[in-house]
C-alpha atoms as a PDB file:
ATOM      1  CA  UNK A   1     131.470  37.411  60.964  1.00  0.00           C
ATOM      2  CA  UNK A   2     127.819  37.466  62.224  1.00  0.00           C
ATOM      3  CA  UNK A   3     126.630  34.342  63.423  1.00  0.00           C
ATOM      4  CA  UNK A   4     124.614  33.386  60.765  1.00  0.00           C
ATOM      5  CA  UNK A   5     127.131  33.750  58.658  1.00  0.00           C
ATOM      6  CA  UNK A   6     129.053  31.289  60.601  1.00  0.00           C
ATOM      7  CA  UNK A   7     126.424  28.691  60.625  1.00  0.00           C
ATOM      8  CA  UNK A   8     126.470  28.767  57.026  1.00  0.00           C
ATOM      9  CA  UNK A   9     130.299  28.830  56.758  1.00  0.00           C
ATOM     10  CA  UNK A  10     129.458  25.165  58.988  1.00  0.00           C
ATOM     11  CA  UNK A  11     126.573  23.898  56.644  1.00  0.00           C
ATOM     12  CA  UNK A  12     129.305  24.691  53.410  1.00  0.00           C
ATOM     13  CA  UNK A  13     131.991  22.605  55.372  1.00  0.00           C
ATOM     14  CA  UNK A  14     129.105  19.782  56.342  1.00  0.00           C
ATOM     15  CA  UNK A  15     128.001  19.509  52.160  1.00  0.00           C
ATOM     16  CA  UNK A  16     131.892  18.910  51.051  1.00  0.00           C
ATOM     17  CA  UNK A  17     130.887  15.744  52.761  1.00  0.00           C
ATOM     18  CA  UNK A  18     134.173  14.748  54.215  1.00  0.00           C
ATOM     19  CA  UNK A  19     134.912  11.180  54.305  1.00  0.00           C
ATOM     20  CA  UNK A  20     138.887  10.919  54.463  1.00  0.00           C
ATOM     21  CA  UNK A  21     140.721  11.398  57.835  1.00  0.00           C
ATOM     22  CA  UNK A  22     142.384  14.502  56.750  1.00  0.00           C
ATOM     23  CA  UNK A  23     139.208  16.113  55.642  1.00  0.00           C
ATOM     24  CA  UNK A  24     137.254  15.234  58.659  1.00  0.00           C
ATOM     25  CA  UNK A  25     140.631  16.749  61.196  1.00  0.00           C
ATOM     26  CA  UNK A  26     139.950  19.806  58.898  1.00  0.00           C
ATOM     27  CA  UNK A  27     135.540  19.962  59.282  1.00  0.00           C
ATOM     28  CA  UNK A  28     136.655  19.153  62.857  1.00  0.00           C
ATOM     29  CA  UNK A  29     139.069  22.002  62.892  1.00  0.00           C
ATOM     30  CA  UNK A  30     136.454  24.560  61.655  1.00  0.00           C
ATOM     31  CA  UNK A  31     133.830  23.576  63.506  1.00  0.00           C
ATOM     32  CA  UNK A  32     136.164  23.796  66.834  1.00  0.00           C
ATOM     33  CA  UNK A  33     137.313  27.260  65.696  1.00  0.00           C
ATOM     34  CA  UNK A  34     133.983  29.332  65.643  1.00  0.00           C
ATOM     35  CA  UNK A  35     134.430  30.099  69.469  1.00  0.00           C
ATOM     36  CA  UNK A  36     132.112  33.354  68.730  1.00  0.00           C
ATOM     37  CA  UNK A  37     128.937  31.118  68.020  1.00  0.00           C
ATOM     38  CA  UNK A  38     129.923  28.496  70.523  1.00  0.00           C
ATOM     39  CA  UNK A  39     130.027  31.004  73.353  1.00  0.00           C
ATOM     40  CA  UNK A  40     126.279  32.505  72.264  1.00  0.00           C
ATOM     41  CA  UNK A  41     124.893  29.179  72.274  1.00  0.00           C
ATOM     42  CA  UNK A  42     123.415  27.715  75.803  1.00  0.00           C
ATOM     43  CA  UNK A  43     126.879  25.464  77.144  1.00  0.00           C
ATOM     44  CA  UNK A  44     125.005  22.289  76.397  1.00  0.00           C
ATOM     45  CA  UNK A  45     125.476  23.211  72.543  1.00  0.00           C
ATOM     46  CA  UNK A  46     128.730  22.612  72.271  1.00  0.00           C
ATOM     47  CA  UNK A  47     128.748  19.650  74.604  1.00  0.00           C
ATOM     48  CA  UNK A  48     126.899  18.034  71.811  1.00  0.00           C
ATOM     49  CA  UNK A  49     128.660  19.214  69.042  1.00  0.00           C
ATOM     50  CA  UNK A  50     132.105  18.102  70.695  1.00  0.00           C
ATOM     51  CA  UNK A  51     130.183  14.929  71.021  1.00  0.00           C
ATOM     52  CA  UNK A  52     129.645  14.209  67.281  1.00  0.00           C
ATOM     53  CA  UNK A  53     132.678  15.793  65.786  1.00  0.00           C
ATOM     54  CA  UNK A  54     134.741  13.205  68.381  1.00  0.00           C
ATOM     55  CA  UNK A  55     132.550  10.081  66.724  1.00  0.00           C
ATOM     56  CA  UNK A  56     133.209  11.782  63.482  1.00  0.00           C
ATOM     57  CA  UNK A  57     136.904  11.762  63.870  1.00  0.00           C
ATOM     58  CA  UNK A  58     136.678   8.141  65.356  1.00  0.00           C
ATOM     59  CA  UNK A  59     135.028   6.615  62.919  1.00  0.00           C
ATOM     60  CA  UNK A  60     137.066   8.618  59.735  1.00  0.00           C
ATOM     61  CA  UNK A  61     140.125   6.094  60.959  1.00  0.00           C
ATOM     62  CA  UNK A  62     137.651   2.574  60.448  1.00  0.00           C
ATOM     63  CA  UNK A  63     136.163   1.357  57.498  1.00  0.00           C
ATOM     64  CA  UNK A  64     132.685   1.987  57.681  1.00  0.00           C
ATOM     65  CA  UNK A  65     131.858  -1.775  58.738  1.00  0.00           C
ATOM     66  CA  UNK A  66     134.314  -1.396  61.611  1.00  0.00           C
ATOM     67  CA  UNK A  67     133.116   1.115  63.934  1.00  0.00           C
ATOM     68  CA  UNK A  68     129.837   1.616  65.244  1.00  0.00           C
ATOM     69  CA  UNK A  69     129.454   5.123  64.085  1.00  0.00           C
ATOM     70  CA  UNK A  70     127.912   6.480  60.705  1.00  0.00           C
ATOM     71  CA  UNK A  71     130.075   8.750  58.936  1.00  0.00           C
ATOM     72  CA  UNK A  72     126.583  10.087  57.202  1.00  0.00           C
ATOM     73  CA  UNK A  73     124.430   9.709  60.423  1.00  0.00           C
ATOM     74  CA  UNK A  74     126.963  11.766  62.441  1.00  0.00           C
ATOM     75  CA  UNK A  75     127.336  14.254  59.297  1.00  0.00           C
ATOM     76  CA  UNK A  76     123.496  14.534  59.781  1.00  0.00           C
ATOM     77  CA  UNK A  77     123.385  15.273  63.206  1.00  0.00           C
ATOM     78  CA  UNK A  78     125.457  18.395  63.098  1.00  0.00           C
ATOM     79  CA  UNK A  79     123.264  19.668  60.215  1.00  0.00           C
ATOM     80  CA  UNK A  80     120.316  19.281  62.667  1.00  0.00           C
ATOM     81  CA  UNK A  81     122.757  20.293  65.169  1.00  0.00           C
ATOM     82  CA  UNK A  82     123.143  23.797  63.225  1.00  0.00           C
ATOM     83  CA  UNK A  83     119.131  23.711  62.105  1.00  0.00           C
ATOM     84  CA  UNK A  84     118.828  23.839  66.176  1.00  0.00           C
ATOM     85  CA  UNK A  85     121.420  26.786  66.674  1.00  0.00           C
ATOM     86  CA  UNK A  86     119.781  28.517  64.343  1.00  0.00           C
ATOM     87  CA  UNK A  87     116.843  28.018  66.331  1.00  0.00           C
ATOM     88  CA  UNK A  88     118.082  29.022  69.278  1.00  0.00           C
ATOM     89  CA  UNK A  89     120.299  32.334  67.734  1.00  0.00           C
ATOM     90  CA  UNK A  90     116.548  33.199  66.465  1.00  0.00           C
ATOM     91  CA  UNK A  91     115.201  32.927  69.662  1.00  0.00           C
ATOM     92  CA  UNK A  92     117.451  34.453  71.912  1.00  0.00           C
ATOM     93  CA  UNK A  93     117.284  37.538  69.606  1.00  0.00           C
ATOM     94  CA  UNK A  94     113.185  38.367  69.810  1.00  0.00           C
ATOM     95  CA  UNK A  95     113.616  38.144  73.437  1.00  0.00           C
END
Protein backbone atom coordinates (compact mmCIF):
# COMPACT_ATOMS: atom_id res chain seq x y z
CA UNK A 1 0.00 0.00 0.00
CA UNK A 2 1.61 3.34 -1.10
CA UNK A 3 1.60 5.86 1.40
CA UNK A 4 -0.96 7.89 0.21
CA UNK A 5 -3.03 5.32 0.14
CA UNK A 6 -2.47 4.83 3.74
CA UNK A 7 -3.17 8.33 4.71
CA UNK A 8 -6.42 7.99 3.20
CA UNK A 9 -7.10 4.51 4.68
CA UNK A 10 -6.42 7.04 8.19
CA UNK A 11 -8.71 10.01 7.01
CA UNK A 12 -11.67 6.98 6.22
CA UNK A 13 -11.04 5.64 9.86
CA UNK A 14 -10.93 9.53 11.29
CA UNK A 15 -14.71 10.33 9.32
CA UNK A 16 -16.42 7.03 11.02
CA UNK A 17 -16.01 9.45 13.84
CA UNK A 18 -15.48 7.06 16.65
CA UNK A 19 -16.90 7.97 19.87
CA UNK A 20 -17.34 4.54 21.86
CA UNK A 21 -14.31 2.94 23.64
CA UNK A 22 -14.26 0.01 21.41
CA UNK A 23 -14.24 2.06 18.29
CA UNK A 24 -11.61 4.42 19.40
CA UNK A 25 -9.11 0.92 20.67
CA UNK A 26 -9.90 0.01 16.97
CA UNK A 27 -8.96 3.91 15.11
CA UNK A 28 -6.16 3.54 17.70
CA UNK A 29 -5.29 0.13 16.46
CA UNK A 30 -5.08 1.25 12.77
CA UNK A 31 -3.47 4.17 13.19
CA UNK A 32 -0.64 2.23 15.38
CA UNK A 33 -0.44 -0.41 12.62
CA UNK A 34 0.74 1.65 9.50
CA UNK A 35 4.47 1.20 10.64
CA UNK A 36 5.37 1.79 6.72
CA UNK A 37 4.22 5.56 6.86
CA UNK A 38 5.34 6.02 10.42
CA UNK A 39 8.90 5.03 9.60
CA UNK A 40 8.95 7.64 6.34
CA UNK A 41 7.81 10.34 8.42
CA UNK A 42 10.61 12.57 10.41
CA UNK A 43 10.52 10.56 14.26
CA UNK A 44 8.80 13.58 15.70
CA UNK A 45 5.61 12.47 13.59
CA UNK A 46 4.73 9.80 15.36
CA UNK A 47 5.67 11.26 18.71
CA UNK A 48 2.71 13.42 18.07
CA UNK A 49 0.45 11.12 16.74
CA UNK A 50 1.10 8.65 19.80
CA UNK A 51 0.36 11.79 21.66
CA UNK A 52 -3.26 12.31 20.48
CA UNK A 53 -4.36 8.79 19.89
CA UNK A 54 -3.27 8.28 23.92
CA UNK A 55 -5.76 11.49 24.82
CA UNK A 56 -8.11 9.91 22.41
CA UNK A 57 -8.21 6.64 24.17
CA UNK A 58 -8.27 8.55 27.60
CA UNK A 59 -10.90 10.52 27.12
CA UNK A 60 -13.24 7.58 25.08
CA UNK A 61 -13.50 6.04 28.93
CA UNK A 62 -15.07 9.77 30.49
CA UNK A 63 -18.06 11.42 29.62
CA UNK A 64 -17.22 14.26 27.70
CA UNK A 65 -17.65 16.74 30.80
CA UNK A 66 -15.19 14.59 32.73
CA UNK A 67 -11.93 14.72 31.14
CA UNK A 68 -10.14 17.53 29.86
CA UNK A 69 -9.76 16.25 26.40
CA UNK A 70 -12.11 16.78 23.27
CA UNK A 71 -13.07 13.71 21.64
CA UNK A 72 -13.70 16.12 18.36
CA UNK A 73 -10.66 18.45 19.05
CA UNK A 74 -8.31 15.43 19.31
CA UNK A 75 -10.23 13.77 16.18
CA UNK A 76 -9.21 17.12 14.51
CA UNK A 77 -5.79 17.15 15.26
CA UNK A 78 -4.90 13.91 13.60
CA UNK A 79 -6.75 15.10 10.45
CA UNK A 80 -4.32 18.09 10.50
CA UNK A 81 -1.93 15.64 11.76
CA UNK A 82 -2.35 13.61 8.30
CA UNK A 83 -2.92 17.16 6.19
CA UNK A 84 0.87 17.67 7.62
CA UNK A 85 2.18 14.09 6.57
CA UNK A 86 0.95 14.62 3.52
CA UNK A 87 2.91 17.62 3.47
CA UNK A 88 5.84 16.29 4.40
CA UNK A 89 5.49 12.73 2.05
CA UNK A 90 5.13 15.61 -0.77
CA UNK A 91 8.09 17.18 0.17
CA UNK A 92 10.47 14.66 0.83
CA UNK A 93 9.62 13.28 -2.67
CA UNK A 94 10.63 16.59 -5.01
CA UNK A 95 13.79 16.58 -3.16
Amino acid sequence: MSHQETIQLLRTALAAKPSTPPGITALAQTWRAQTALLSALPPRFTEVAENFLGRLEAASLFSEESCSYSQQDLLDHLGAWLDQAQLALQKSASL
